[in-house]
N, C-alpha and C. Protein backbone atom coordinates (compact mmCIF):
# COMPACT_ATOMS: atom_id res chain seq x y z
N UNK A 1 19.77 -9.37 18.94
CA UNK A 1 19.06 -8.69 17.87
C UNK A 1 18.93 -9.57 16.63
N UNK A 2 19.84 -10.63 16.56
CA UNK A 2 19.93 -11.18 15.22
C UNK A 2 18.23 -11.94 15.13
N UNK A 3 17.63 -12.39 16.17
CA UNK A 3 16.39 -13.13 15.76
C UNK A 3 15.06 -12.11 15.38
N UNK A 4 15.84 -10.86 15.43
CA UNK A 4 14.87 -10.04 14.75
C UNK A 4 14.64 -9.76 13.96
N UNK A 5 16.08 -9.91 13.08
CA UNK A 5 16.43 -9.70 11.46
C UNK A 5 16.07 -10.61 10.62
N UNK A 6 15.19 -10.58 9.57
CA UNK A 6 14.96 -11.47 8.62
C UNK A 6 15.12 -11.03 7.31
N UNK A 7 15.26 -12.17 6.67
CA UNK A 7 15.09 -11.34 4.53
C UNK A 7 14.50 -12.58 3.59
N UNK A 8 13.90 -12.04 2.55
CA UNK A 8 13.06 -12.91 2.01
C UNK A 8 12.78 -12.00 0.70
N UNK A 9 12.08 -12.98 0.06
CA UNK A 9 11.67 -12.38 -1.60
C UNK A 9 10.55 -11.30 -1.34
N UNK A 10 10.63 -10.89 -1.97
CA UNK A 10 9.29 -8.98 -1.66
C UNK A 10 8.30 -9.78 -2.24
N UNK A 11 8.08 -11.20 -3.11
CA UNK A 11 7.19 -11.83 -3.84
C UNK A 11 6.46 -12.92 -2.80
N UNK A 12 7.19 -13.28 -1.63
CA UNK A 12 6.10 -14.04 -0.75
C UNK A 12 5.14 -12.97 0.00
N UNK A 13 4.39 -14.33 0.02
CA UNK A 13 3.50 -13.76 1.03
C UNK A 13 3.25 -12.97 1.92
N UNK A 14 2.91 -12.06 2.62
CA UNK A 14 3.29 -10.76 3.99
C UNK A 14 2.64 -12.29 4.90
N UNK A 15 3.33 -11.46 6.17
CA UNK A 15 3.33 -12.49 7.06
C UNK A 15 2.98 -11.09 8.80
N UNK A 16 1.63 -11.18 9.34
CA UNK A 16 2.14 -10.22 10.48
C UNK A 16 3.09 -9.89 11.62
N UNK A 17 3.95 -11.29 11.60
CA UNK A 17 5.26 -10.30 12.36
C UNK A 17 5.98 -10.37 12.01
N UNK A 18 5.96 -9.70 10.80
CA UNK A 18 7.55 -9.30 10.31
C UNK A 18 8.30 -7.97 10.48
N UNK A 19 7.41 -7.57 11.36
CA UNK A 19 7.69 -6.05 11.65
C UNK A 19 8.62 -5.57 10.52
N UNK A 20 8.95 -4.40 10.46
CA UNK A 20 9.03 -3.38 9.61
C UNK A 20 9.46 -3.78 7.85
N UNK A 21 8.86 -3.62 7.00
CA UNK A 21 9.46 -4.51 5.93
C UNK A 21 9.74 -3.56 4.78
N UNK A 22 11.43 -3.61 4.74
CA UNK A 22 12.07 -2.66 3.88
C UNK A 22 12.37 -3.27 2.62
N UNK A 23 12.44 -2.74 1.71
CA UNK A 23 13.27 -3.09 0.25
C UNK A 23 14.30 -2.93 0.21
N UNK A 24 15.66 -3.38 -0.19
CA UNK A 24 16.89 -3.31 0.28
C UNK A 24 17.69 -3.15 -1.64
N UNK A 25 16.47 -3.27 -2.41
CA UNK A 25 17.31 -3.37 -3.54
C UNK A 25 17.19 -1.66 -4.49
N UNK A 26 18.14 -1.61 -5.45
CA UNK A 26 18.16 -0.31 -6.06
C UNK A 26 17.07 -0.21 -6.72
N UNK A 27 16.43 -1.42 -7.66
CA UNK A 27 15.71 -0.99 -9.05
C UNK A 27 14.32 -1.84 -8.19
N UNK A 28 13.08 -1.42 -8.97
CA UNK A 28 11.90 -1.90 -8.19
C UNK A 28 11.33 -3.20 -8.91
N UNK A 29 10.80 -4.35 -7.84
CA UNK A 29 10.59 -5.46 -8.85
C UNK A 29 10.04 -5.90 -9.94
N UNK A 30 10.85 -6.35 -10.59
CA UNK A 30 9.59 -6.56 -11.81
C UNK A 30 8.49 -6.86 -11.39
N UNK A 31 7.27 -6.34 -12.31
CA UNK A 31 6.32 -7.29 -12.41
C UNK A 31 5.17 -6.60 -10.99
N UNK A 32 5.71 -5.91 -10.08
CA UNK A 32 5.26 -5.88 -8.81
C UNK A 32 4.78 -4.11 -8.63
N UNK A 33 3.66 -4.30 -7.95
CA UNK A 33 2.77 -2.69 -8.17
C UNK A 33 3.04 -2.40 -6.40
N UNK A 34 3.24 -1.18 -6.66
CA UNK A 34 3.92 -0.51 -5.47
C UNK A 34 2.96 -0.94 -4.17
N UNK A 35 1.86 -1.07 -4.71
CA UNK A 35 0.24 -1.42 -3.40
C UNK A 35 0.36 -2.72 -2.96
N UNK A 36 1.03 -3.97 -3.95
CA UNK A 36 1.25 -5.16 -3.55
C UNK A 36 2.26 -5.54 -2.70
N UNK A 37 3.16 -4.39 -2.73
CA UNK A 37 4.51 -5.01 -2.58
C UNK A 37 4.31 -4.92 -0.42
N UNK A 38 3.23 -4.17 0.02
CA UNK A 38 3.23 -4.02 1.23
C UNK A 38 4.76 -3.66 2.51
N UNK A 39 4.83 -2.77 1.61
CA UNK A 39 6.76 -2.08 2.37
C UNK A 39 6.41 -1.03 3.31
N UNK A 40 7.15 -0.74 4.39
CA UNK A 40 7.37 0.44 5.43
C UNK A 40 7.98 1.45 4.31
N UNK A 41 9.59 0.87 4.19
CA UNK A 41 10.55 1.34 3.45
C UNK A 41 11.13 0.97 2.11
N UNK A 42 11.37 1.63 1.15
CA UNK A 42 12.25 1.17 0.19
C UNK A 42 13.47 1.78 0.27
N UNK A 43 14.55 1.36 0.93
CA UNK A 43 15.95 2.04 0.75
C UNK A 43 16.72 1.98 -0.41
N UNK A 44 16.92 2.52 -1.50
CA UNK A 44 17.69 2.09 -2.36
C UNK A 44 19.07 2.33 -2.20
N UNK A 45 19.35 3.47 -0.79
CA UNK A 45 20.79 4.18 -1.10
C UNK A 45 21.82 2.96 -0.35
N UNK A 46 20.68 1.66 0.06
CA UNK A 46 21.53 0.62 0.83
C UNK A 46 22.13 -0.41 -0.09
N UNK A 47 21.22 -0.09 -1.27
CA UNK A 47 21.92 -1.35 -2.13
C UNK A 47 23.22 -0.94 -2.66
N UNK A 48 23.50 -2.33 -3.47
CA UNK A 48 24.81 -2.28 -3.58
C UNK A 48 24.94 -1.27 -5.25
N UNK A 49 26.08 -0.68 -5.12
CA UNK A 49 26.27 0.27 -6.06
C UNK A 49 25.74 -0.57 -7.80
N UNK A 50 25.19 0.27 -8.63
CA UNK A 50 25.32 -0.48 -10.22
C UNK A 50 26.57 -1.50 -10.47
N UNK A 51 27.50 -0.96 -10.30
CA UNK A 51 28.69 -1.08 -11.03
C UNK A 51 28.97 -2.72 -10.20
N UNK A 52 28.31 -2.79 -9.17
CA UNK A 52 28.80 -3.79 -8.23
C UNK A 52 27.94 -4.98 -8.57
N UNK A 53 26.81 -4.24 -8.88
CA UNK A 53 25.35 -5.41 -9.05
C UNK A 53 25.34 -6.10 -10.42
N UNK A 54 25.99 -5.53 -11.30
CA UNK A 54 26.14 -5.65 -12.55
C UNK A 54 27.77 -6.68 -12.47
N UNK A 55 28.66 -6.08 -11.91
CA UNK A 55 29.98 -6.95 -11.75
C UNK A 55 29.49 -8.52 -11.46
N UNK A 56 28.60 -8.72 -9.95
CA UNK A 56 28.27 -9.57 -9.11
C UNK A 56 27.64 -10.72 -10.33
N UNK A 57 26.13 -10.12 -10.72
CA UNK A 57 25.41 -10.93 -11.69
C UNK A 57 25.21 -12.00 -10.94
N UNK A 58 24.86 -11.87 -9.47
CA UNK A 58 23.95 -12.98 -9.20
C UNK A 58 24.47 -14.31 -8.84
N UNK A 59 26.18 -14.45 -9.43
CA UNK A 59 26.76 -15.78 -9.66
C UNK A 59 26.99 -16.20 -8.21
N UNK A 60 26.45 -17.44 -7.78
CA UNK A 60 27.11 -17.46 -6.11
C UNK A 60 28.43 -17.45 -6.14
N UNK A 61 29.61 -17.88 -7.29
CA UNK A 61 30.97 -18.04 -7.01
C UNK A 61 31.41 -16.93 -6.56
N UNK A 62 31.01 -16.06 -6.86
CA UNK A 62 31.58 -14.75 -6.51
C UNK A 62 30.87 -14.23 -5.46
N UNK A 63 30.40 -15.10 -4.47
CA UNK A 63 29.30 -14.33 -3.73
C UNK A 63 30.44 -13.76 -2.56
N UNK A 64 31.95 -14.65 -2.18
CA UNK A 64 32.53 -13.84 -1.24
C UNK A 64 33.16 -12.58 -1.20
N UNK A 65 33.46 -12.48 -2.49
CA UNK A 65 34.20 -11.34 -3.30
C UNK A 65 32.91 -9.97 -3.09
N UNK A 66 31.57 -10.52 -3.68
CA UNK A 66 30.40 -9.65 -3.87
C UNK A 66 30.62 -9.12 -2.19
N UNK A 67 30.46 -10.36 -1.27
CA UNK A 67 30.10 -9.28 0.00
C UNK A 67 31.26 -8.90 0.67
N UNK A 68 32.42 -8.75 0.24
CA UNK A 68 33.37 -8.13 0.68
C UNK A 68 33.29 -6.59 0.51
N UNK A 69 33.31 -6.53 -1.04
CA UNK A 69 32.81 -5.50 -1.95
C UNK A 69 31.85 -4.70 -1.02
N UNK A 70 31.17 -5.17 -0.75
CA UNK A 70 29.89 -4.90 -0.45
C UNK A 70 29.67 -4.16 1.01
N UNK A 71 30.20 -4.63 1.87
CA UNK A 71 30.49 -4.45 3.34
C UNK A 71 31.28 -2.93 2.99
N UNK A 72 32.47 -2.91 2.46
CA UNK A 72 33.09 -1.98 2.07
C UNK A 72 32.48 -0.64 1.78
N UNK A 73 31.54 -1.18 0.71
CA UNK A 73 30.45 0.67 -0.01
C UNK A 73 30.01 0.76 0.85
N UNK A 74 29.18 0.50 2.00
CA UNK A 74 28.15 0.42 3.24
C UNK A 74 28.85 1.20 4.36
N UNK A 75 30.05 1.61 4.00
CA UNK A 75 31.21 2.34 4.48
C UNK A 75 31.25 3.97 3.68
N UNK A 76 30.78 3.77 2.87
CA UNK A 76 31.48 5.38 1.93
C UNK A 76 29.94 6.35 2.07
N UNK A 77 30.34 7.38 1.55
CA UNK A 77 29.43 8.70 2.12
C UNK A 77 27.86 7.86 1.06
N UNK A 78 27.60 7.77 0.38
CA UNK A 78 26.65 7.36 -0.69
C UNK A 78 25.81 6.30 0.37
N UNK A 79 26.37 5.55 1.03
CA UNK A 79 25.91 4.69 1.24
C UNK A 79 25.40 4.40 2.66
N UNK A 80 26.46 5.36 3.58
CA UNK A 80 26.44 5.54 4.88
C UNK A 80 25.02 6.03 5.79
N UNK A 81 24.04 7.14 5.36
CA UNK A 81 23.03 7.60 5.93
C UNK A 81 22.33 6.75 5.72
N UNK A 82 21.93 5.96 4.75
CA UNK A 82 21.16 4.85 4.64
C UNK A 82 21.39 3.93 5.26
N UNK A 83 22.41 2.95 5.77
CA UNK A 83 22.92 2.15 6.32
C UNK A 83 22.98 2.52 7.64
N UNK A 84 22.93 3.98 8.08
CA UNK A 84 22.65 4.18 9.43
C UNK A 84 21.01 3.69 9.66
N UNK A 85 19.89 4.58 8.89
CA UNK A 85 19.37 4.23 8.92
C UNK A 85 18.18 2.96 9.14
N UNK A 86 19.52 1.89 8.52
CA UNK A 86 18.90 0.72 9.07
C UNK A 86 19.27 0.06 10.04
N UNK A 87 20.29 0.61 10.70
CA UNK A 87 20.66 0.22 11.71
C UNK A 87 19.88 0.59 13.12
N UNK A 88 19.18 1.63 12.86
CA UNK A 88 18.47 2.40 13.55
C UNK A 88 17.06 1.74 14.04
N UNK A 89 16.30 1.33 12.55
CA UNK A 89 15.30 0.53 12.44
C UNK A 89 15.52 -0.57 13.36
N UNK A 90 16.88 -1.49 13.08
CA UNK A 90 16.95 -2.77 13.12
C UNK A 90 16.88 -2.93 15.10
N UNK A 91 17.75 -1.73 15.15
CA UNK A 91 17.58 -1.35 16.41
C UNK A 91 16.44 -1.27 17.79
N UNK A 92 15.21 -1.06 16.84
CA UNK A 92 13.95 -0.52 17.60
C UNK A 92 12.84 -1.28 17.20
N UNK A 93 12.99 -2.42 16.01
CA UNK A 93 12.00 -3.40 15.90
C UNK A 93 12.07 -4.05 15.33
N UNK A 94 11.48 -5.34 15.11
CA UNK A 94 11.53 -6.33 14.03
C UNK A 94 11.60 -5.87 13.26
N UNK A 95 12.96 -6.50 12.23
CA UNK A 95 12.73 -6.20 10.93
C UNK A 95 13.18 -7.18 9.65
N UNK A 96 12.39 -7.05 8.52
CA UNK A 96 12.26 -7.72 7.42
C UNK A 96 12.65 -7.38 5.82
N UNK A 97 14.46 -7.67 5.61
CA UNK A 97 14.64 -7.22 4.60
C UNK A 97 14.49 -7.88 3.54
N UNK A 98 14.01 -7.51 2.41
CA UNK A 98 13.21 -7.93 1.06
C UNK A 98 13.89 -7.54 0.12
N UNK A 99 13.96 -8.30 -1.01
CA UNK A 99 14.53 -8.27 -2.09
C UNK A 99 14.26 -9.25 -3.75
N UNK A 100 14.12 -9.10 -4.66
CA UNK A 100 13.23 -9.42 -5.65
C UNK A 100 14.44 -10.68 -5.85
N UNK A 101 15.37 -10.75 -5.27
CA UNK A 101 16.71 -12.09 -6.03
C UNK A 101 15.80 -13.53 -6.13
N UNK A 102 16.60 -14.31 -6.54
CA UNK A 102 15.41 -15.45 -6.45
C UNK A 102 16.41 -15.85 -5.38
N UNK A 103 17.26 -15.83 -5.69
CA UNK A 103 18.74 -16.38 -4.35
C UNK A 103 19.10 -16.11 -3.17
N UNK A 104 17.92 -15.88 -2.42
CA UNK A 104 18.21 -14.56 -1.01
C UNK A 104 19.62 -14.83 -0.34
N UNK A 105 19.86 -16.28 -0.43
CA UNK A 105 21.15 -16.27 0.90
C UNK A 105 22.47 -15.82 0.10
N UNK A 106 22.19 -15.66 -1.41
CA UNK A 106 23.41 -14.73 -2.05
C UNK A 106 23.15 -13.40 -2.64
N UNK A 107 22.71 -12.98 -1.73
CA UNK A 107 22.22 -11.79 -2.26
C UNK A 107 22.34 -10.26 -1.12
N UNK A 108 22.03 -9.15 -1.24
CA UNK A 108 22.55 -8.14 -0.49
C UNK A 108 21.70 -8.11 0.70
N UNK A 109 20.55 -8.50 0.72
CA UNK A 109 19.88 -9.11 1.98
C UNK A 109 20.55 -9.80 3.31
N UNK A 110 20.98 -10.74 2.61
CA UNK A 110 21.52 -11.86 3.41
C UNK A 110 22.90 -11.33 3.89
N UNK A 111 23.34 -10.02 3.16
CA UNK A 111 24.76 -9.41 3.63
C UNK A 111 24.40 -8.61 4.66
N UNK A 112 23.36 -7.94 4.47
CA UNK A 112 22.86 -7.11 5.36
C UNK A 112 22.15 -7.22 6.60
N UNK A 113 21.55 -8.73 6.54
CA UNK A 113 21.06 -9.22 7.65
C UNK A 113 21.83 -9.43 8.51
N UNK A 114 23.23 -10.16 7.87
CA UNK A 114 24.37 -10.88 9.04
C UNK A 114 25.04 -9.35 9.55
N UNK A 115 25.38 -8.74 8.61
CA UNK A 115 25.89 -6.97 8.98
C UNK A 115 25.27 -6.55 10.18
N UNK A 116 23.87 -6.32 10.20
CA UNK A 116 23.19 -5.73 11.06
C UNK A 116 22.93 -6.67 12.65
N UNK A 117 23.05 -7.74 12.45
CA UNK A 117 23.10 -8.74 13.45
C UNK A 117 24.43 -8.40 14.34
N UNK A 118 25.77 -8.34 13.54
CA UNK A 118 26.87 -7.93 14.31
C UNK A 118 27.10 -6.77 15.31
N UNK A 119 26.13 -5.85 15.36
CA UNK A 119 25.98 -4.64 16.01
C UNK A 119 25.63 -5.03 17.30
């Protein structure tokens, strides 16, 4: 399943097989009109909590700490139906998680891609 999973900036280009292409982040991108952004899904209940995204700030040093953290909430009731959810997706077709970071491979994408690959 893992060569099905991909993630990338919601700001490139659409590409046609990227099958299903979700938003994986809480807040919506700057700058970006809901018609451009060309999404199946926007999950927000997958991202990572405020308190976490705000802790994190993006810094890669902390990126092991971030996805420890992180793996963890993807575990608790808030976070769980959503995270089924994509497991579900990831399950039944290509899929393409998106996210506005400029940093994808430190970012909740790239946690979620390897996450969902392990299944």
């Amino acid at each position: 399943m893992a060569e099905q999973i991909t993630y990338r900036r919601v700001y490139e280009e659409t590409s046609p097989n990227e099958g299903k292409r979700v938003l994986v982040d809480r807040v919506w991108p700057r700058g970006m009109r809901k018609d451009e952004a060309h999404l199946d899904e926007w999950l927000r209940d997958v991202a990572p909590s405020t308190d976490l995204r705000r802790w994190y700030g993006h810094e890669p040093s902390r990126f092991a700490e971030f996805r420890r953290r992180y793996l963890s909430e993807l575990q608790d009731a808030g976070h769980r139906q959503a995270a089924e959810h994509l497991r579900d997706l990831a399950a039944h077709d290509k899929l393409t998680l998106l996210t506005a970071t400029k940093d994808v491979d430190h970012s909740q994408a790239a946690v979620l891609a390897e996450w969902l690959a392990e299944i």
